[in-house]
C-alpha atoms as a PDB file:
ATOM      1  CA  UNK A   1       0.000   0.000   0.000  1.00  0.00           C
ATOM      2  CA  UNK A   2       1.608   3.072  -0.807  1.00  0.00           C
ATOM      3  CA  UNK A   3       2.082   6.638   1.606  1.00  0.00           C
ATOM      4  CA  UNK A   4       1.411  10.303   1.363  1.00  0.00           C
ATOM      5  CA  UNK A   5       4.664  12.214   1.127  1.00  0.00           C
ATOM      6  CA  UNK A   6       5.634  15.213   1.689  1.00  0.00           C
ATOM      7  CA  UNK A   7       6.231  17.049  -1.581  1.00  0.00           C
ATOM      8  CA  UNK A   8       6.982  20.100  -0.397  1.00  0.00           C
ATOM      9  CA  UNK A   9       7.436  22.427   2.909  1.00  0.00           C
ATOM     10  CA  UNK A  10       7.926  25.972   3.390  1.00  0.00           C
ATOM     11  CA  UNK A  11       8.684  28.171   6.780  1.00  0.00           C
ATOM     12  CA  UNK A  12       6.055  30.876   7.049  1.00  0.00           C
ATOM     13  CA  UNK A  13       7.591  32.521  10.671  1.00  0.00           C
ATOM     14  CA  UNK A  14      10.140  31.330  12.684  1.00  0.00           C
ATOM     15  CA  UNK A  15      11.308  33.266  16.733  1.00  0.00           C
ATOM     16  CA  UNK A  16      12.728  31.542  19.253  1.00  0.00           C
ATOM     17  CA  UNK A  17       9.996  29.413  20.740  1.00  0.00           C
ATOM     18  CA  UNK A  18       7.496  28.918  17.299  1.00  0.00           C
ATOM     19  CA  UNK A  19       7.665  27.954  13.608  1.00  0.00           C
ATOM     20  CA  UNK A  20       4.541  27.838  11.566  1.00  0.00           C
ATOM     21  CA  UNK A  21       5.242  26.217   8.154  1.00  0.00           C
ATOM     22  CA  UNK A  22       3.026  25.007   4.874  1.00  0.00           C
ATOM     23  CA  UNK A  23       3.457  21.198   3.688  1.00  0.00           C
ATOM     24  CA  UNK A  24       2.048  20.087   0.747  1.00  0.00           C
ATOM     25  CA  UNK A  25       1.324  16.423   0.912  1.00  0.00           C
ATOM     26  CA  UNK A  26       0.576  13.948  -2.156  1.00  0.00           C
ATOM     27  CA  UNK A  27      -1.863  11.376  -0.993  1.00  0.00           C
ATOM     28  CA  UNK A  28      -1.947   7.924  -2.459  1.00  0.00           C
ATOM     29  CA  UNK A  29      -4.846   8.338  -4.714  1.00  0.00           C
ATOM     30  CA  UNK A  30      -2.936  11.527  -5.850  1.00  0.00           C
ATOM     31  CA  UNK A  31      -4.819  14.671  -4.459  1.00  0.00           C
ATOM     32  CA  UNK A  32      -2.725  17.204  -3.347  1.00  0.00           C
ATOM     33  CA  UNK A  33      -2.978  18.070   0.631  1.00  0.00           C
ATOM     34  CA  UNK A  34      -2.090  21.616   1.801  1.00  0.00           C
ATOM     35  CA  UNK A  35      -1.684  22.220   5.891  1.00  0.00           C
ATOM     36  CA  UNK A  36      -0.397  24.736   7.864  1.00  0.00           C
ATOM     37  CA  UNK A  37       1.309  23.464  10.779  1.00  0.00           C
ATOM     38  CA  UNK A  38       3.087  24.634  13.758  1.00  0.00           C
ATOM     39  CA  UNK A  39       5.822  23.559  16.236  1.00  0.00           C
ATOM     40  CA  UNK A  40       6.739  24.542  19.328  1.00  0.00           C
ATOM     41  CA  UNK A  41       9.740  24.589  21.680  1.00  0.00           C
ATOM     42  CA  UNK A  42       8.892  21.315  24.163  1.00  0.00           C
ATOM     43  CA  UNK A  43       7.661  22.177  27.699  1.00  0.00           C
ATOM     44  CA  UNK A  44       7.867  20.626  31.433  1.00  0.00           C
ATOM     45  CA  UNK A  45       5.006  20.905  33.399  1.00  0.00           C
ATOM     46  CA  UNK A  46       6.024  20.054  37.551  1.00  0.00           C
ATOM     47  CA  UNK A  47       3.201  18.903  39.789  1.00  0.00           C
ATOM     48  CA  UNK A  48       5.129  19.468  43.256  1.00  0.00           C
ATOM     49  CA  UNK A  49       3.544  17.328  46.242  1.00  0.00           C
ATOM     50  CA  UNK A  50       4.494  18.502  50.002  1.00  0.00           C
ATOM     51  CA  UNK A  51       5.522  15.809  52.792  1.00  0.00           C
ATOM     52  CA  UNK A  52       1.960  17.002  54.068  1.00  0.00           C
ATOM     53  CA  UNK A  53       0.706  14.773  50.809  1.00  0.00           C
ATOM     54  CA  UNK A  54      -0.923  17.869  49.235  1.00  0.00           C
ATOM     55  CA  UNK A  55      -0.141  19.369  45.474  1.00  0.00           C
ATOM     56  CA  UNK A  56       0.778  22.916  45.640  1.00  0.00           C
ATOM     57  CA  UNK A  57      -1.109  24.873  43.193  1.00  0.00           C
ATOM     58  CA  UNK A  58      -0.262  28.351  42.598  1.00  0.00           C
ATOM     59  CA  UNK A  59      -2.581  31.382  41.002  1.00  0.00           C
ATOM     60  CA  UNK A  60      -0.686  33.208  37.490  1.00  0.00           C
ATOM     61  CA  UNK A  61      -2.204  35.228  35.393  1.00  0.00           C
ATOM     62  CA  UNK A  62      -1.743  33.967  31.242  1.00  0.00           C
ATOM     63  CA  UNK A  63      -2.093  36.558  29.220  1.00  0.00           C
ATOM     64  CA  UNK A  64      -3.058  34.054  25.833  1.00  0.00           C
ATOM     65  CA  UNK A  65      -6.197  33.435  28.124  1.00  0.00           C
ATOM     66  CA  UNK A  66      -6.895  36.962  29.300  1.00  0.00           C
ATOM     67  CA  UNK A  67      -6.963  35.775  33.140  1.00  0.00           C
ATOM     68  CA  UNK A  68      -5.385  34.221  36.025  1.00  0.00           C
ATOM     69  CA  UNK A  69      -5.457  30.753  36.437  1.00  0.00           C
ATOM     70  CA  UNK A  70      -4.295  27.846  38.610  1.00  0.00           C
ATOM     71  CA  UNK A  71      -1.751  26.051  37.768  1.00  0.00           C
ATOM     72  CA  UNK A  72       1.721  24.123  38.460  1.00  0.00           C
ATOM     73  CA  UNK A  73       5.156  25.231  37.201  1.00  0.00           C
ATOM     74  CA  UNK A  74       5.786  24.935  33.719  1.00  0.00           C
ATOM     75  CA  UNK A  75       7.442  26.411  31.131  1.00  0.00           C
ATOM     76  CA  UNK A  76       9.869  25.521  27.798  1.00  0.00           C
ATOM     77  CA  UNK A  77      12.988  23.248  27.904  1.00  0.00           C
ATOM     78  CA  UNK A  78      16.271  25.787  26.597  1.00  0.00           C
ATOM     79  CA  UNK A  79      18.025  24.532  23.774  1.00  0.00           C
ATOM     80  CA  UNK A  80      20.840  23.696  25.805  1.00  0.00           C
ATOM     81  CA  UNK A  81      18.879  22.055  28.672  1.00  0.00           C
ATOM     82  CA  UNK A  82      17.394  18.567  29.243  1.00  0.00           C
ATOM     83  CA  UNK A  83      13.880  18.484  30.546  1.00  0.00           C
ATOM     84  CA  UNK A  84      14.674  17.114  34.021  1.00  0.00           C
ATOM     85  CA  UNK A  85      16.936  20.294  34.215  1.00  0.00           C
ATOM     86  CA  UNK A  86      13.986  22.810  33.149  1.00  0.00           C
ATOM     87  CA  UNK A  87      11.729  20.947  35.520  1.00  0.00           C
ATOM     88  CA  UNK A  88      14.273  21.580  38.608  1.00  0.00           C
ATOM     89  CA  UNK A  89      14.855  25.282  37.136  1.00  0.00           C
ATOM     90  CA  UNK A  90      11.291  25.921  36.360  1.00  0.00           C
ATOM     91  CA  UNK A  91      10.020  24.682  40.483  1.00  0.00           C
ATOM     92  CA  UNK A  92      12.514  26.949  41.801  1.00  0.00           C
ATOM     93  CA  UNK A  93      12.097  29.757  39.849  1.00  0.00           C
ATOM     94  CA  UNK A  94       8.265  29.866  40.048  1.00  0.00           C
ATOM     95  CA  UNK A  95       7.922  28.178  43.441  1.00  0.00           C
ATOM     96  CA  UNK A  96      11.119  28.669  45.294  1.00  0.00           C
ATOM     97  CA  UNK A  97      11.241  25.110  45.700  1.00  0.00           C
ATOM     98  CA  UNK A  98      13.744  22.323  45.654  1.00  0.00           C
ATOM     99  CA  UNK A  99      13.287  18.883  44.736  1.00  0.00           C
ATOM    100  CA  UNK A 100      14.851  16.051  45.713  1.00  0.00           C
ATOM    101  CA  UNK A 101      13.125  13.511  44.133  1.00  0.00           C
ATOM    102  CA  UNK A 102      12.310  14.364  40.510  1.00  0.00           C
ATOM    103  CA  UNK A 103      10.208  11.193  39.091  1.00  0.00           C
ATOM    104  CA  UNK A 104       9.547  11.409  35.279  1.00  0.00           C
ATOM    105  CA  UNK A 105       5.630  10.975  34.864  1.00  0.00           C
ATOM    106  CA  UNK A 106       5.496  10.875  30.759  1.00  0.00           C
ATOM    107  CA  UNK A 107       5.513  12.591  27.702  1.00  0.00           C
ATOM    108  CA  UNK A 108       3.085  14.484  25.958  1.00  0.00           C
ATOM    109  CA  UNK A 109       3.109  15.426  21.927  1.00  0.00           C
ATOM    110  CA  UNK A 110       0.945  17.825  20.128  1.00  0.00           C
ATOM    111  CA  UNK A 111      -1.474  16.431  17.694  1.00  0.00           C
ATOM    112  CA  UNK A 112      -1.171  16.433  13.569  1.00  0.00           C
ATOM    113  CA  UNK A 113      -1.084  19.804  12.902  1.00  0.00           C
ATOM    114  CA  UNK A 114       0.549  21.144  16.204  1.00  0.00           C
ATOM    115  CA  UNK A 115       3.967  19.910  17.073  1.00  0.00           C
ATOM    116  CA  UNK A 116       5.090  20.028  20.465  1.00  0.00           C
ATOM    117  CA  UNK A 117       6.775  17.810  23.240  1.00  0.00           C
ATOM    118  CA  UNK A 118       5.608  17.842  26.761  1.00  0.00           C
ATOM    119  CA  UNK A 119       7.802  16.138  29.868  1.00  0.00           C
ATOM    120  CA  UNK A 120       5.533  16.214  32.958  1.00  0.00           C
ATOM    121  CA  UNK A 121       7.336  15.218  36.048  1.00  0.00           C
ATOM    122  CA  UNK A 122       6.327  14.643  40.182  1.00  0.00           C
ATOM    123  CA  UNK A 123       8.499  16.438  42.296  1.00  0.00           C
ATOM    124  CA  UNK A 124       8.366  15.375  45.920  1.00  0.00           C
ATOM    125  CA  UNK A 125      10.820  15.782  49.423  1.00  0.00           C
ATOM    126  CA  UNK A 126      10.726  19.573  48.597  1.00  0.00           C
ATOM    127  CA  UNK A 127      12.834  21.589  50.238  1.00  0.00           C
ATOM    128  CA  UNK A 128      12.678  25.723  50.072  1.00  0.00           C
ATOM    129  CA  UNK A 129      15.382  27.908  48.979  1.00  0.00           C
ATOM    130  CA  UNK A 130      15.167  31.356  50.852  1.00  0.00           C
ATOM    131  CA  UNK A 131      17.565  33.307  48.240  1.00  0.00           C
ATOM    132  CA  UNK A 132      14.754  33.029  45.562  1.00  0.00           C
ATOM    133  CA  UNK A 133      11.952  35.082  45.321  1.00  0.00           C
ATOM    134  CA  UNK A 134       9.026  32.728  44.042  1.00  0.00           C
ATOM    135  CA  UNK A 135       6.542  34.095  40.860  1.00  0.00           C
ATOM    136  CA  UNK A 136       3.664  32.707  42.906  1.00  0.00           C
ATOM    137  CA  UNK A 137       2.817  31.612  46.079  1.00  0.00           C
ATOM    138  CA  UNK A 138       2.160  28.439  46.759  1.00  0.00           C
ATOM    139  CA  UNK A 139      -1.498  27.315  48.043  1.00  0.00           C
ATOM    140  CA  UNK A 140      -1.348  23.603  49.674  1.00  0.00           C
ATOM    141  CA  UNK A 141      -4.052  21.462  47.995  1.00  0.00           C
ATOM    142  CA  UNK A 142      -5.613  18.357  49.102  1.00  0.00           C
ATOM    143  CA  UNK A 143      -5.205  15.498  46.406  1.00  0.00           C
ATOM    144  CA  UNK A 144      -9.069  15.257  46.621  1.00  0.00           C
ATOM    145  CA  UNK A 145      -9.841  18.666  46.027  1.00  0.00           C
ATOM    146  CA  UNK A 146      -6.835  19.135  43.627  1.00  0.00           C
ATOM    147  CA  UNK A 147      -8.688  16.288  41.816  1.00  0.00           C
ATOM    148  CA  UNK A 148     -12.120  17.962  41.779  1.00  0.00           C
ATOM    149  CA  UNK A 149     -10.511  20.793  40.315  1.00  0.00           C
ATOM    150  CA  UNK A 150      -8.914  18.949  37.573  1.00  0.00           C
ATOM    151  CA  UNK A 151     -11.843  16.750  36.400  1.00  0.00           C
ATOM    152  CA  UNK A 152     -14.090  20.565  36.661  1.00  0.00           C
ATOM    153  CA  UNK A 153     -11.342  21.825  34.220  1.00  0.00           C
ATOM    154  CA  UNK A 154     -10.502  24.140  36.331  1.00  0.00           C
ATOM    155  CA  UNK A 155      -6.539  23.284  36.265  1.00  0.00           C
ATOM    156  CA  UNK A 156      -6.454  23.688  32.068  1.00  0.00           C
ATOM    157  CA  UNK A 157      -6.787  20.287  30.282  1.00  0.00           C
ATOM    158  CA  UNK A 158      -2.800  19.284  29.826  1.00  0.00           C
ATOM    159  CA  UNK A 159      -2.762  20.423  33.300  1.00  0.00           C
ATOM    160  CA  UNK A 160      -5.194  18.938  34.813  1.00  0.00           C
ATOM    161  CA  UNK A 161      -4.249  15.319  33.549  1.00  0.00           C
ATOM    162  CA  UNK A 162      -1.173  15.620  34.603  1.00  0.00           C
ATOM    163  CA  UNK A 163      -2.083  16.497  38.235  1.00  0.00           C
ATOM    164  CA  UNK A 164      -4.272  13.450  38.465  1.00  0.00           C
ATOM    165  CA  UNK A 165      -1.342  11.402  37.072  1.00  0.00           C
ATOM    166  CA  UNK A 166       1.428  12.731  39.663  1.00  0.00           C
ATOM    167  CA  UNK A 167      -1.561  11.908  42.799  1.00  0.00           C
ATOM    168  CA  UNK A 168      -2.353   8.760  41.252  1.00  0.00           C
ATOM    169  CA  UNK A 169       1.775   7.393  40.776  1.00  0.00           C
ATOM    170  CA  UNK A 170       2.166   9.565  44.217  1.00  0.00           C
ATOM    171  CA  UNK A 171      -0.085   7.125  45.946  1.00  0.00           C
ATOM    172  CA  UNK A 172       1.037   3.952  44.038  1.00  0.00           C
ATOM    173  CA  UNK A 173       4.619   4.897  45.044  1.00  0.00           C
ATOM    174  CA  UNK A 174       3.557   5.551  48.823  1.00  0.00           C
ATOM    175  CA  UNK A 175       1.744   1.875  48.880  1.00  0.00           C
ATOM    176  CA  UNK A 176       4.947   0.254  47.430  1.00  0.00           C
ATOM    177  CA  UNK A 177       7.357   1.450  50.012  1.00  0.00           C
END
């Protein structure tokens, strides 16, 4: 059975954390398939749970949504940086937090048209650095509420699943040790 290919694929803008391009694709029966597509810079996203077994959510406002929202630390992986580095960087710069135990979670990717990698990651025996000056404060959450508040999409959707994923290996992890 033959395969689309690509025939052809052109940059339409390029910065430092986005490229939008147009790919023309011939499919097997022959028709000609024009997308644009986009891909971004790959992202951590940290869901940091206390020794008190609670996730701490902060409040940030986004300004692609106009509002401020709850959330966990995230943010893009530098060029020169492995994703377990931008998670540690990214909890310390937003939280003012230290982790000890950094426990990979799993990946994420973007969908056909939208090309992105996500590393989501549990960070856990937190301790606090008082040189850094957090972006947010931190508000304890109960893995029951934090939960709630992730199935009432009221953590974002990537977000959100990756919360209940950290509680959920959180509480596998506790019952195996």
């Amino acid at each position: 059975m033959q395969q689309s290919k690509i025939i052809s694929s052109k940059t339409l803008y390029q910065d430092n954390y986005t490229k939008v391009f147009k790919v023309e694709t011939q499919k097997p029966n022959g028709k000609i398939s024009t997308r644009v597509q986009m891909q971004k810079r790959s992202f951590v996203i940290v869901v940091p749970i206390n020794k008190e077994k609670q996730v701490l959510l902060g409040r940030e406002f986004r300004s692609a949504l106009q509002k401020t929202v709850w959330m966990v630390p995230t943010g893009f992986v530098d060029p020169k940086e492995s994703p377990q580095k931008t998670a540690k960087r990214e909890l310390l710069e937003e939280t003012g937090l230290l982790s000890k135990k950094l426990i990979p979670l799993y990946n994420l990717t973007g969908s056909s048209e939208y090309q992105q990698k996500g590393f989501a990651f549990l960070a856990t025996n937190l301790t606090k650095d008082d040189s850094i000056t957090p972006e947010y404060k931190t508000i304890p959450t109960s893995f029951q509420k934090a939960t709630k508040m992730a199935l009432e999409n009221k953590l974002g959707d990537r977000i959100g699943l990756v919360v209940i994923a950290a509680i959920e290996r959180f509480k596998n992890f506790q019952r195996a040790n």
